[in-house]
C-alpha atoms as a PDB file:
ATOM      1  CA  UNK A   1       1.164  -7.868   6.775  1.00  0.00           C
ATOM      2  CA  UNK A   2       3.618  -7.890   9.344  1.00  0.00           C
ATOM      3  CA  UNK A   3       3.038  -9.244  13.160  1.00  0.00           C
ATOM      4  CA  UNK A   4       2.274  -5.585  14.631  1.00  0.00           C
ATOM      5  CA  UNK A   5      -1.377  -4.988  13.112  1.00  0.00           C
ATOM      6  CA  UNK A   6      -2.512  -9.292  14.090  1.00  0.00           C
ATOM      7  CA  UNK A   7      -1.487  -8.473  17.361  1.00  0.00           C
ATOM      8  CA  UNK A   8      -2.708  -5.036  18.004  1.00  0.00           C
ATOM      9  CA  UNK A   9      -6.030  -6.453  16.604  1.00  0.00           C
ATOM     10  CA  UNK A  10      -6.057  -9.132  18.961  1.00  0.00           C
ATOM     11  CA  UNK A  11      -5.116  -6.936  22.034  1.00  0.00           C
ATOM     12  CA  UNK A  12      -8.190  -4.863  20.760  1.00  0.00           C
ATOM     13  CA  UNK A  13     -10.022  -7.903  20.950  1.00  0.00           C
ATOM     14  CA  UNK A  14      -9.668  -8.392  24.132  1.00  0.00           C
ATOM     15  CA  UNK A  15     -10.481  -4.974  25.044  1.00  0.00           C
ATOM     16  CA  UNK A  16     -13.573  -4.850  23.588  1.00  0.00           C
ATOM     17  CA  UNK A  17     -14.930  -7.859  25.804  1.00  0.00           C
ATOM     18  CA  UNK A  18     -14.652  -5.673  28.501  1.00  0.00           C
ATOM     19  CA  UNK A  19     -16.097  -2.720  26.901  1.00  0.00           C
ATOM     20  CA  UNK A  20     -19.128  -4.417  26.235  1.00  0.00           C
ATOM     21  CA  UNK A  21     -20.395  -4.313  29.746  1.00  0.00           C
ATOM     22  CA  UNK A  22     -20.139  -0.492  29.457  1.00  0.00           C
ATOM     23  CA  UNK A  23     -23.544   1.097  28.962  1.00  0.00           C
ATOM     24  CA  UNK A  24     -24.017   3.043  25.366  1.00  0.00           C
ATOM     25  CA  UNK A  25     -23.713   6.564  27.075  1.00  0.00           C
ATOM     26  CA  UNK A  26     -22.260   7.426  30.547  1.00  0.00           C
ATOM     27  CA  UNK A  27     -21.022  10.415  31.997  1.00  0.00           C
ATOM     28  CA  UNK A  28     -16.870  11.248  32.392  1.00  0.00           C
ATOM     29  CA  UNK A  29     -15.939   9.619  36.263  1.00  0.00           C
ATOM     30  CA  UNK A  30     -12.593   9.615  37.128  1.00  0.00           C
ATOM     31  CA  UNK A  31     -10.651   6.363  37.973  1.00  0.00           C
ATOM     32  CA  UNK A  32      -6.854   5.586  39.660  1.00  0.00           C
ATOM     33  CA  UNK A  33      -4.654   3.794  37.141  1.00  0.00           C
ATOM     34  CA  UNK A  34      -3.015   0.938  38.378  1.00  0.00           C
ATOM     35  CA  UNK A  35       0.441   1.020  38.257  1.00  0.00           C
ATOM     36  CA  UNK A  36       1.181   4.733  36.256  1.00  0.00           C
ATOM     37  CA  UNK A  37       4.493   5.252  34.738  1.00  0.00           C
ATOM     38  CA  UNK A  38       6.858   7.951  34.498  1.00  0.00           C
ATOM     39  CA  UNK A  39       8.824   8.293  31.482  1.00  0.00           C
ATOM     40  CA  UNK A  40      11.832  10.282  29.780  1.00  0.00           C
ATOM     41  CA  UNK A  41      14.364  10.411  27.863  1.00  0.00           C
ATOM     42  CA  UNK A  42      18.263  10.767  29.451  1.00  0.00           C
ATOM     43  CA  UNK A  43      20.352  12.671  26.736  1.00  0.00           C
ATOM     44  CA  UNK A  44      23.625  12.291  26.051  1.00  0.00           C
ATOM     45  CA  UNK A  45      24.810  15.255  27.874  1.00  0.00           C
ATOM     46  CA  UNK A  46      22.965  13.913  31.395  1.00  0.00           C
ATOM     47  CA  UNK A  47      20.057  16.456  31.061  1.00  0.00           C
ATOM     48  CA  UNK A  48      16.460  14.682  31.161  1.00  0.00           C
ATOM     49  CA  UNK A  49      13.231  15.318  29.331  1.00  0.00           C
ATOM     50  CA  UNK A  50      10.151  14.215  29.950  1.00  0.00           C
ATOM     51  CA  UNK A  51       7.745  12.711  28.079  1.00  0.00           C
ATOM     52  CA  UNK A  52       4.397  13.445  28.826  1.00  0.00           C
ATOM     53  CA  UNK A  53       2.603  12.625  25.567  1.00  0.00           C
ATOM     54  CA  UNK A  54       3.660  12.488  21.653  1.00  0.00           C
ATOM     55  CA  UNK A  55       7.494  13.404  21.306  1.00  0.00           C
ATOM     56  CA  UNK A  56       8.597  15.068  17.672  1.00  0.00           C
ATOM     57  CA  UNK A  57      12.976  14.954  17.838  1.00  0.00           C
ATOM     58  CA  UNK A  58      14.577  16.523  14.804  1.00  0.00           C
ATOM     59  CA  UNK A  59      16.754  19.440  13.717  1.00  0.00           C
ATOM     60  CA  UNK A  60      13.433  21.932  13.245  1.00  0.00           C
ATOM     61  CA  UNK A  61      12.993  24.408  16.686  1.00  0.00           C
ATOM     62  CA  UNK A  62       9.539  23.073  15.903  1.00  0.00           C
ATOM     63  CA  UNK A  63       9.972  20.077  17.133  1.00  0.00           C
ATOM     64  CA  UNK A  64       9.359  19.193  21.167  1.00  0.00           C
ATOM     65  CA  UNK A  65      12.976  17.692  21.566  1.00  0.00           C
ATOM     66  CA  UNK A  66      15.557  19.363  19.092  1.00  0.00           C
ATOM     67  CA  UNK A  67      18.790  18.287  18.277  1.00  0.00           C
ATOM     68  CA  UNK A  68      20.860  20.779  16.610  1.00  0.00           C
ATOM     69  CA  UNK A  69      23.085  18.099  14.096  1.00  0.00           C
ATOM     70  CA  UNK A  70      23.607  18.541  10.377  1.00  0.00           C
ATOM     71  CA  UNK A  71      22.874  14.360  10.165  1.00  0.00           C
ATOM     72  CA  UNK A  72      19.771  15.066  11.902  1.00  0.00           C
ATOM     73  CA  UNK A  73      16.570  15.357   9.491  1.00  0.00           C
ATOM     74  CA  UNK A  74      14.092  18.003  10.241  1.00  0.00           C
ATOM     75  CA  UNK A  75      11.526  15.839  11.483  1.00  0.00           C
ATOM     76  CA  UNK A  76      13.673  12.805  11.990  1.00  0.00           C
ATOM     77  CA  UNK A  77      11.438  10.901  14.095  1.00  0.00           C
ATOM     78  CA  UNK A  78       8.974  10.807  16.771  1.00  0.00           C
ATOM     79  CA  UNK A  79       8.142   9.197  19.994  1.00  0.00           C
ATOM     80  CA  UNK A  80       4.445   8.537  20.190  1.00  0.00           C
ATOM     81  CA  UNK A  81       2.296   8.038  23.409  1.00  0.00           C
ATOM     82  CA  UNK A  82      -0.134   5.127  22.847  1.00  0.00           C
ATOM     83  CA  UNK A  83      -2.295   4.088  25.809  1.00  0.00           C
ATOM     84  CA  UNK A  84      -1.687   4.048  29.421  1.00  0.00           C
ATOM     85  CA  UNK A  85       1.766   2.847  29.459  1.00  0.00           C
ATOM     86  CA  UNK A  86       3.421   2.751  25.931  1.00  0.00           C
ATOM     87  CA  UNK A  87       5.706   4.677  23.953  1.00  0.00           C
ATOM     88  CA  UNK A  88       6.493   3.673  20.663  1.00  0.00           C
ATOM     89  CA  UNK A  89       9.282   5.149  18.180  1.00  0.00           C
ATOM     90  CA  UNK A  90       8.897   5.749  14.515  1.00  0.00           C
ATOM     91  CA  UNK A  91      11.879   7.207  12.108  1.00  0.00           C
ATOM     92  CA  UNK A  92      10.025   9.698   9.784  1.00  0.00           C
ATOM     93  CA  UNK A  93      12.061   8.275   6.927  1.00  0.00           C
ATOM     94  CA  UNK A  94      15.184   9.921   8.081  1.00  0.00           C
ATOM     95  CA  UNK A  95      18.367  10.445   5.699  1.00  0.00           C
ATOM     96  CA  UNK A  96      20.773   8.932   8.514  1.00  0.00           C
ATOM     97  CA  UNK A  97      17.985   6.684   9.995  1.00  0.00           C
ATOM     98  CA  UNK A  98      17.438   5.659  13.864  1.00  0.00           C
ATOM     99  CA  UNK A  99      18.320   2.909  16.112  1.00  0.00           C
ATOM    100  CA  UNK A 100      17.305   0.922  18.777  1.00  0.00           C
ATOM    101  CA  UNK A 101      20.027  -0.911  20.578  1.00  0.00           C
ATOM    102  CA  UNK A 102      22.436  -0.821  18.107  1.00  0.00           C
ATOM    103  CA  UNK A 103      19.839  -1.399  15.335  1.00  0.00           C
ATOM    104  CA  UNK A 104      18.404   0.514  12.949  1.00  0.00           C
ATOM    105  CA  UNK A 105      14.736   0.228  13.050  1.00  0.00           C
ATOM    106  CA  UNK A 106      12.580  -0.446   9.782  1.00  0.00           C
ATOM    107  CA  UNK A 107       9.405  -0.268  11.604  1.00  0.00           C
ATOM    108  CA  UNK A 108       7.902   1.505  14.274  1.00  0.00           C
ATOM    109  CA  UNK A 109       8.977  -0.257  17.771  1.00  0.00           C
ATOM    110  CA  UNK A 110       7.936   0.101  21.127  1.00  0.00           C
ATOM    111  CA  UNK A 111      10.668   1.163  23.892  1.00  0.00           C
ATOM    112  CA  UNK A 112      11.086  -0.597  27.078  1.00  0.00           C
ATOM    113  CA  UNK A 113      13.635   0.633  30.169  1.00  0.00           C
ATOM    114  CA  UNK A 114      17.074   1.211  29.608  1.00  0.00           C
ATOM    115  CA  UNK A 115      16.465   1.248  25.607  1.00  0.00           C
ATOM    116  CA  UNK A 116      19.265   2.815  24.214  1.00  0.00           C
ATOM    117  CA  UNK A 117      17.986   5.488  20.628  1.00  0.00           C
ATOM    118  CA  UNK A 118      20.559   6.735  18.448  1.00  0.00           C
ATOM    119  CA  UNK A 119      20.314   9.706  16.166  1.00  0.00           C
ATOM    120  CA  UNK A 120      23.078  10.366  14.655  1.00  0.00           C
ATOM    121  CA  UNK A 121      25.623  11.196  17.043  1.00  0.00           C
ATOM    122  CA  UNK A 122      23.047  11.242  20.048  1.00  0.00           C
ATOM    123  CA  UNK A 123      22.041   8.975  22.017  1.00  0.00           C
ATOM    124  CA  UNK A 124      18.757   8.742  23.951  1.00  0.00           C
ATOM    125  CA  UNK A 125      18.372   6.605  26.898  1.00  0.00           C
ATOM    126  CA  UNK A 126      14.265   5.530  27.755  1.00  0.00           C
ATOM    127  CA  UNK A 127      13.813   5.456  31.285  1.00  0.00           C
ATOM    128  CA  UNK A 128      10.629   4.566  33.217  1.00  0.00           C
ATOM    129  CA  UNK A 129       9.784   4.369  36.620  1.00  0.00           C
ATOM    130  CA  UNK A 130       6.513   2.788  38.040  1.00  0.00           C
ATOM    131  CA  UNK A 131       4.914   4.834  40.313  1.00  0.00           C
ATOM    132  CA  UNK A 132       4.402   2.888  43.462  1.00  0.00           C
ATOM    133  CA  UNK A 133       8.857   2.402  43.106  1.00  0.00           C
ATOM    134  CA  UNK A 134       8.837   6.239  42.987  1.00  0.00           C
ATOM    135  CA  UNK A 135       9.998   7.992  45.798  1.00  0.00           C
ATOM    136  CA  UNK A 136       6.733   9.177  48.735  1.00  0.00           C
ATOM    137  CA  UNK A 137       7.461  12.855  47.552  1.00  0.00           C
ATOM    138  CA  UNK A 138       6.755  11.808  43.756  1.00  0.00           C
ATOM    139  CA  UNK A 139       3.776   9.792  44.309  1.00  0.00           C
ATOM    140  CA  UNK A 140       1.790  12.628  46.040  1.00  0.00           C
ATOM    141  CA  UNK A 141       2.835  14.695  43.185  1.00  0.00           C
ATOM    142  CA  UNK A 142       1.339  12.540  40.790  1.00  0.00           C
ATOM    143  CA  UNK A 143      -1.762  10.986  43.129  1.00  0.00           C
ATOM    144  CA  UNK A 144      -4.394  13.068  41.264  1.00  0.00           C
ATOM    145  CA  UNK A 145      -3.531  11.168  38.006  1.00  0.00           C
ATOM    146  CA  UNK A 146      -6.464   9.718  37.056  1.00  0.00           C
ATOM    147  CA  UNK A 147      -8.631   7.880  33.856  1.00  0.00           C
ATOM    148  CA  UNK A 148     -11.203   9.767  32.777  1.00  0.00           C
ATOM    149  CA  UNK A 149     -13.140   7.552  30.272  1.00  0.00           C
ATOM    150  CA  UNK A 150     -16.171   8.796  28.170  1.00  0.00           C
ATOM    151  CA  UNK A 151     -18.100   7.061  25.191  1.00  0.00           C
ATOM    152  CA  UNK A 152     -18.283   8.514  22.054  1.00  0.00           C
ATOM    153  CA  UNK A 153     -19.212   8.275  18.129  1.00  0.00           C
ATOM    154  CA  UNK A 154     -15.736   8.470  16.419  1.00  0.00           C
ATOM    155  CA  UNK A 155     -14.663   8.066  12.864  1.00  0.00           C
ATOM    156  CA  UNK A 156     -12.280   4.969  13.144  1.00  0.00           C
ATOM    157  CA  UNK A 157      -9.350   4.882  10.454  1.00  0.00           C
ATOM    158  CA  UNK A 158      -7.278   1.733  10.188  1.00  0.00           C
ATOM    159  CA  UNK A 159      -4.360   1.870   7.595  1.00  0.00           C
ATOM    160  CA  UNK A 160      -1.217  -0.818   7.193  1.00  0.00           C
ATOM    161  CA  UNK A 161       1.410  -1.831   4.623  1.00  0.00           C
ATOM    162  CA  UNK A 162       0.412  -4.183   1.945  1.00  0.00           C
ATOM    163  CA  UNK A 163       3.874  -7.163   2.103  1.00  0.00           C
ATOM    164  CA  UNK A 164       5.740  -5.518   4.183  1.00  0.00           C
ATOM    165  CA  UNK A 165       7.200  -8.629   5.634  1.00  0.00           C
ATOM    166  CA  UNK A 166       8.087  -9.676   2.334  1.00  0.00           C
ATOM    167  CA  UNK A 167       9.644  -6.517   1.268  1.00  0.00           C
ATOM    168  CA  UNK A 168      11.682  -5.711   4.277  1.00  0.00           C
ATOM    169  CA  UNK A 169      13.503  -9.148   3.314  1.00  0.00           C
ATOM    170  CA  UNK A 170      14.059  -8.297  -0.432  1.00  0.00           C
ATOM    171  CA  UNK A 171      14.777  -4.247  -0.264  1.00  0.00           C
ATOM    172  CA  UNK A 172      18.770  -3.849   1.058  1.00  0.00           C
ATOM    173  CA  UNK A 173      20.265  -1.108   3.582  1.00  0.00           C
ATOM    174  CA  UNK A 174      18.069   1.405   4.821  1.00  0.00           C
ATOM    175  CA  UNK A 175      15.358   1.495   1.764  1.00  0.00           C
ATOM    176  CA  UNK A 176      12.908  -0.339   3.687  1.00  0.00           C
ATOM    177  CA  UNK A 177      13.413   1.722   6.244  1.00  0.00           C
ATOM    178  CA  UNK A 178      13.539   5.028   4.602  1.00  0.00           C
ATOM    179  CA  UNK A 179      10.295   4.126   2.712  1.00  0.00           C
ATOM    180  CA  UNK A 180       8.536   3.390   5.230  1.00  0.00           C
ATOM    181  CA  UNK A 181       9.206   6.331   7.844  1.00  0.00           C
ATOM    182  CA  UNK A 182       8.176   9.073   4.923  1.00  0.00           C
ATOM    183  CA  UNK A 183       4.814   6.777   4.818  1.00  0.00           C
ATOM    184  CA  UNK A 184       4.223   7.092   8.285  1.00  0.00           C
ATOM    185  CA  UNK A 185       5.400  10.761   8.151  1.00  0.00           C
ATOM    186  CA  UNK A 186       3.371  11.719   4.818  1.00  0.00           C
ATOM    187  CA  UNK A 187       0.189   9.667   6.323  1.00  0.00           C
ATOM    188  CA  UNK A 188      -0.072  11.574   9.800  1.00  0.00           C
ATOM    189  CA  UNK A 189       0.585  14.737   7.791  1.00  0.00           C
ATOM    190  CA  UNK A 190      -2.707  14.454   6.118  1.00  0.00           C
ATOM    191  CA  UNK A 191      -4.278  12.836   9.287  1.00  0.00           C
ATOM    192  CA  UNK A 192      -3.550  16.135  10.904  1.00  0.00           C
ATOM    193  CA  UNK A 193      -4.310  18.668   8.194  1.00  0.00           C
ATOM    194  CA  UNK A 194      -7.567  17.506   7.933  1.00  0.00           C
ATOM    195  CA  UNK A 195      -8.340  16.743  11.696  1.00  0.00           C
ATOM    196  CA  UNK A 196      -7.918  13.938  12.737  1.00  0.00           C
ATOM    197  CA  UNK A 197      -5.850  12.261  15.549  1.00  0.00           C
ATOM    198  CA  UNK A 198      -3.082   9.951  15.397  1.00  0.00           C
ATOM    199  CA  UNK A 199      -4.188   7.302  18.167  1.00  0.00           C
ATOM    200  CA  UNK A 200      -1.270   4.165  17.030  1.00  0.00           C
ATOM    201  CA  UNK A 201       1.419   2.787  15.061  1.00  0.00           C
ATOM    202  CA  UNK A 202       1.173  -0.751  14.208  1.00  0.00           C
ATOM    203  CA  UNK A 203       4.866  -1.605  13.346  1.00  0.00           C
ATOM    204  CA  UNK A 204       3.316  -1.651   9.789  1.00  0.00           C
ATOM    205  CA  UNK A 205       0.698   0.505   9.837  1.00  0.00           C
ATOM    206  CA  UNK A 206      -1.757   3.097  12.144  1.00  0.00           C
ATOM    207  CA  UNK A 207      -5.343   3.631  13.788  1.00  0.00           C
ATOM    208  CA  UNK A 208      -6.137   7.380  13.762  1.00  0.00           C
ATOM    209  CA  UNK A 209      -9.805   8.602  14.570  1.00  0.00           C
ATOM    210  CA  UNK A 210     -11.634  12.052  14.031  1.00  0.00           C
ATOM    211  CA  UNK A 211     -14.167  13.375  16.486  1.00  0.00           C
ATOM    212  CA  UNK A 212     -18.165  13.325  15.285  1.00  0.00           C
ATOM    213  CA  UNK A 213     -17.907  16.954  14.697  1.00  0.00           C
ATOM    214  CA  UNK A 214     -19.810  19.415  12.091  1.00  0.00           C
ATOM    215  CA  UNK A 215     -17.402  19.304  10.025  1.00  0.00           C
ATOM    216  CA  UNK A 216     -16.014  15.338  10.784  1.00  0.00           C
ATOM    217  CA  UNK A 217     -17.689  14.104   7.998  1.00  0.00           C
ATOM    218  CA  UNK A 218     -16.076  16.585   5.671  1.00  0.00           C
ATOM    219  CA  UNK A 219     -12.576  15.940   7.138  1.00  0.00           C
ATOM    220  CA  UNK A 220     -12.822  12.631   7.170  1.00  0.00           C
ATOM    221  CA  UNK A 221     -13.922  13.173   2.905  1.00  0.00           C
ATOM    222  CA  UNK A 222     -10.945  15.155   2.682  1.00  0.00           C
ATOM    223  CA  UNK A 223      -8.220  12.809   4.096  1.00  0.00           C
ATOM    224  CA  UNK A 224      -9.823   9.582   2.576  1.00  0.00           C
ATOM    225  CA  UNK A 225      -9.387  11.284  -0.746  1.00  0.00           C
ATOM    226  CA  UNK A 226      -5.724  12.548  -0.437  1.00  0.00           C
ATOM    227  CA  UNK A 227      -4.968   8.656   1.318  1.00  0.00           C
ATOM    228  CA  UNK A 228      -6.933   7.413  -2.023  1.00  0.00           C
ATOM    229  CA  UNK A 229      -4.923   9.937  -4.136  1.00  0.00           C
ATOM    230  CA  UNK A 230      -1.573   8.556  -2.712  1.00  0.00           C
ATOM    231  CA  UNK A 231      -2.165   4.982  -3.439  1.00  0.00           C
ATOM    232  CA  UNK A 232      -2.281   5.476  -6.817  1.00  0.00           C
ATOM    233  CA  UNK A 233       1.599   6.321  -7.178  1.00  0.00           C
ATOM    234  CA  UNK A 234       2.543   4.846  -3.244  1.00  0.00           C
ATOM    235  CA  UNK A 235       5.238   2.992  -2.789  1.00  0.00           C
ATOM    236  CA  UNK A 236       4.581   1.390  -0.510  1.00  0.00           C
ATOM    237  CA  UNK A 237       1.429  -0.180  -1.572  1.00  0.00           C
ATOM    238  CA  UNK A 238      -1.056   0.095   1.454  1.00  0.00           C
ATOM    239  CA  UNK A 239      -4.500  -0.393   2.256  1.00  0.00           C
ATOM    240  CA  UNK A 240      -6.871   1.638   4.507  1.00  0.00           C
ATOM    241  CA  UNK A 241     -10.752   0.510   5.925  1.00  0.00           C
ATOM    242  CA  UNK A 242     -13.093   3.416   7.134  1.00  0.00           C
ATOM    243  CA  UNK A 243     -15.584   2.703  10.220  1.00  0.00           C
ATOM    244  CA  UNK A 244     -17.743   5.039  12.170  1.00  0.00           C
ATOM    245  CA  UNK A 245     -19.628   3.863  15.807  1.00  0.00           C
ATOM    246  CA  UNK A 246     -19.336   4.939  19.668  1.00  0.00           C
ATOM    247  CA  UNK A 247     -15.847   4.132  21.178  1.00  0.00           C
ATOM    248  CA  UNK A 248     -14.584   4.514  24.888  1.00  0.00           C
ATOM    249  CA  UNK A 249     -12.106   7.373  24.771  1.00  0.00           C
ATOM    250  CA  UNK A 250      -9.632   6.938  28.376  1.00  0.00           C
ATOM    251  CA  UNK A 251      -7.474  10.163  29.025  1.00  0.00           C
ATOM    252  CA  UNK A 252      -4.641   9.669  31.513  1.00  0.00           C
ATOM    253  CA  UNK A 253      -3.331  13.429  32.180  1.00  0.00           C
ATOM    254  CA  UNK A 254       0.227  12.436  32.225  1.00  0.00           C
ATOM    255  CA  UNK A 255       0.142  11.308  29.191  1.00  0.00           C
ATOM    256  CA  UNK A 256      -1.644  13.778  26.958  1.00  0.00           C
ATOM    257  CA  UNK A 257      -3.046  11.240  24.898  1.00  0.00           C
ATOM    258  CA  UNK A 258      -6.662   9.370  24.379  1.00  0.00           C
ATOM    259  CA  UNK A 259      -6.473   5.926  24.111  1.00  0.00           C
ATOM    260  CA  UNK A 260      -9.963   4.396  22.047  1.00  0.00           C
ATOM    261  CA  UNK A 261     -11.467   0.788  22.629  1.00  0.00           C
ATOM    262  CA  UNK A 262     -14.730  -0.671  22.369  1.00  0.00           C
ATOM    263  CA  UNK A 263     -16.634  -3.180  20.314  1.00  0.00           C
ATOM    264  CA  UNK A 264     -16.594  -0.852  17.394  1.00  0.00           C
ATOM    265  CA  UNK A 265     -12.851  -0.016  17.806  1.00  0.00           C
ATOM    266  CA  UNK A 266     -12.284  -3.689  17.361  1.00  0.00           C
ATOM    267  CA  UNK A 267     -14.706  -4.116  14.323  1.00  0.00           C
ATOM    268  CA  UNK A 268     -12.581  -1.700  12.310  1.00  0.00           C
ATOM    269  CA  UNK A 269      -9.454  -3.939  12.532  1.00  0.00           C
ATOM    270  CA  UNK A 270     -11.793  -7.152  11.617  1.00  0.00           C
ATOM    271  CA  UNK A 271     -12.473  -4.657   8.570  1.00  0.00           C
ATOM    272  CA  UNK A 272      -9.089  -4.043   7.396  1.00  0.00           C
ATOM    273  CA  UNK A 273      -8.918  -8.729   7.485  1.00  0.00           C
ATOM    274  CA  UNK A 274     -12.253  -8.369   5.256  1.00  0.00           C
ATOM    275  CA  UNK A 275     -10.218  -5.887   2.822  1.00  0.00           C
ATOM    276  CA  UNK A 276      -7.242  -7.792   2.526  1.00  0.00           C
ATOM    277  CA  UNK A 277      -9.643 -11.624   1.997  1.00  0.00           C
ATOM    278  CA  UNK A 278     -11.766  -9.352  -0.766  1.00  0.00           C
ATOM    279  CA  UNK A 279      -8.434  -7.870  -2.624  1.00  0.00           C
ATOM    280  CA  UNK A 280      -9.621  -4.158  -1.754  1.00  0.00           C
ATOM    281  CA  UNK A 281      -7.526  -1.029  -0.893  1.00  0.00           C
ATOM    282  CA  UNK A 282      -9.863   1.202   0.221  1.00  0.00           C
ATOM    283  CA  UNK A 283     -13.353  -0.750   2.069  1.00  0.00           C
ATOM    284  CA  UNK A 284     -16.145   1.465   4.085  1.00  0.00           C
ATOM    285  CA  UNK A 285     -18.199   0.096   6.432  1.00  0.00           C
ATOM    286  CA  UNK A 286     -22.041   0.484   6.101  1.00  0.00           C
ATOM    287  CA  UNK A 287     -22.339   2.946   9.184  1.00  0.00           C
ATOM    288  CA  UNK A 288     -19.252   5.302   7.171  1.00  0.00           C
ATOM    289  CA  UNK A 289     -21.053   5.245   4.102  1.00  0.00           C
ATOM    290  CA  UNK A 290     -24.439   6.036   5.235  1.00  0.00           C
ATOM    291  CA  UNK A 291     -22.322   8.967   7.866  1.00  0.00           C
ATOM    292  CA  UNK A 292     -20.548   9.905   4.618  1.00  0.00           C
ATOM    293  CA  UNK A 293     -23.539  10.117   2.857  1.00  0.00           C
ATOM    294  CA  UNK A 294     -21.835   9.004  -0.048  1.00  0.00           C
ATOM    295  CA  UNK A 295     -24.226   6.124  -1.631  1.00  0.00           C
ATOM    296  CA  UNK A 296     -23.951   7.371  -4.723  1.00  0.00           C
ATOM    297  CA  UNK A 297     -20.213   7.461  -4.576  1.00  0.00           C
ATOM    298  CA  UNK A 298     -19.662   4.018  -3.464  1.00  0.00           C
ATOM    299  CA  UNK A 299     -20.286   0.549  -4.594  1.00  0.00           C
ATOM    300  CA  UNK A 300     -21.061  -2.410  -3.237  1.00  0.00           C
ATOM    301  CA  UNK A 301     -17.877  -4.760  -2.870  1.00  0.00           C
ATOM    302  CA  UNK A 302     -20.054  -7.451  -0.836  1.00  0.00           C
ATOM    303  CA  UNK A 303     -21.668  -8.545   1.883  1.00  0.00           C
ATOM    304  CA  UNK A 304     -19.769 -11.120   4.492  1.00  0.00           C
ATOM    305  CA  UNK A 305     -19.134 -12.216   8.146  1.00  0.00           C
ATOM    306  CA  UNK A 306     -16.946 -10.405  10.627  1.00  0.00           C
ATOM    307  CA  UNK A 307     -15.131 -12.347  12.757  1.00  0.00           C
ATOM    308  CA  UNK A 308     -16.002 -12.118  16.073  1.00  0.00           C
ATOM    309  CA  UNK A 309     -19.613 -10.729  15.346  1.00  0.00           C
ATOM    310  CA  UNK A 310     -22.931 -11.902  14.269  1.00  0.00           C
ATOM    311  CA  UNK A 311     -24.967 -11.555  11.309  1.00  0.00           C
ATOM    312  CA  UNK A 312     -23.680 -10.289   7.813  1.00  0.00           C
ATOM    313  CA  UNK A 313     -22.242  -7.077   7.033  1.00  0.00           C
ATOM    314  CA  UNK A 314     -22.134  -4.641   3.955  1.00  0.00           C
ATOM    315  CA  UNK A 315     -18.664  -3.138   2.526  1.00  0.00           C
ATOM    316  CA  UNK A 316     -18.383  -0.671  -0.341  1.00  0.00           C
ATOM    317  CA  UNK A 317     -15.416   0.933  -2.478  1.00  0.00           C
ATOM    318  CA  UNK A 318     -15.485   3.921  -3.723  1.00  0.00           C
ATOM    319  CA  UNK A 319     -15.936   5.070  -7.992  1.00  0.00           C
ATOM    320  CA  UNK A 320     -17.530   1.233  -8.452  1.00  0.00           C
END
């Protein structure tokens, strides 16, 4: 596993310490963010656009910035809104690739000021201002920016890349690359036809989440089985842990997006260690299973410790 999954797992760690205190069920209050960005992209022609959420760029009309190139893919890549104050960029396994700086990314990355993207014959400058550098006028316009955090059950999805380290130093040119952006791409594509939401890439891997809806259960059946479907014949290999529990859901306006933490948020990332110690691909929780009602679908893989939380805990597989 590469370095962005341990460290997003121990950033959720830390997180969920401070979630804790939270009590189970709370209503939506409103909250100023500390130190709220502005973000955009400068294009190569001088004209700017803003980024106020997820970011598709590609040759498609569909897509929220398009770039009108016959070395541009469709969906080439995509700029993706995690949190409060990050934006990370994924290539959707592009023909022509993309690059950071000069180089041409293999994973997803996350931008920082003055970050120079290159698609094809574009490039992309990242810009980002802090708001309390902004100018008074731009401030007030952006003073009713606010956190609204609420607690909620969630389905909790954590998928990543089984050696990628290992084979982004054996595969040559762009085929680690390439392989890996039409995993991301062909991953959130059944993420979103059955539901669900999108919430980070982990450099080698993502966290997505559906809401406990009516039919949650049922979409969360429906992408586990296509995700279960494509490991058979992926390449990459990768492996994928399924969770359900209550998560604190922040919304920042400006940024479009929900960011999840919590206790449970973090237990589904201990999960996806407990998968990769047992040798399993696909490992549900006890709470998912029992959600699912699938326990006659499922066997039982074993029952261990979580790091990080007391007493023992069931897993299961499914077709055992």
């Amino acid at each position: 596993m590469a370095a962005g999954t341990d460290q997003y797992r121990d950033r959720i760690s830390l997180l969920a310490q401070a979630s804790s205190l939270c009590q189970d069920t709370f209503p939506a209050q409103p909250a100023m963010s500390n130190n709220l960005l502005q973000s955009w992209l400068r294009l190569s022609d001088g004209e700017r656009h803003d980024l106020n959420g997820t970011c598709s760029i590609g040759r498609s009309p569909e897509n929220s910035l398009q770039l009108a190139d016959h070395e541009v893919s469709r969906r080439h890549a995509i700029i993706q809104a995690q949190g409060e104050r990050e934006f990370w960029l994924v290539d959707l396994g592009s023909a022509n690739g993309t690059c950071v700086n000069g180089r041409r990314i293999s994973q997803s990355v996350r931008l920082h000021n003055s970050d120079i993207i290159r698609i094809a014959n574009h490039e992309l400058e990242f810009c980002t201002e802090i708001l309390s550098a902004m100018h008074p006028s731009s401030k007030q316009a952006m003073a009713s920016t606010m956190i609204h955090i609420r607690q909620a059950k969630c389905w909790l999805m954590v998928a990543d890349i089984i050696g990628s380290t290992q084979m982004a130093q054996t595969l040559s040119g762009a085929q680690f690359p390439r392989m890996t952006g039409t995993w991301f791409k062909n991953c959130r594509q059944v993420v979103d036809e059955c539901g669900g939401h999108m919430s980070k890439y982990l450099g080698d891997g993502f966290f997505c989440y559906w809401d406990d809806t009516d039919d949650g259960a049922i979409q969360v059946r429906q992408a586990v089985s296509k995700l279960y479907q494509a490991q058979m014949t992926a390449n990459p290999p990768f492996r994928l842990v399924l969770h359900f529990g209550a998560a604190a859901l922040g919304t920042v306006p400006t940024m479009n997006e929900l960011n999840l933490h919590g206790p449970e948020v973090n237990f589904v990332f201990r999960i996806e260690k407990v998968a990769a110690a047992l040798k399993q691909n696909v490992l549900f929780s006890d709470a998912a299973v029992k959600r699912m009602g699938a326990e006659a679908e499922v066997g039982l893989v074993g029952e261990t410790a979580v790091e990080g939380f007391s007493a023992m805990h069931r897993f299961y597989a499914p077709g055992r």
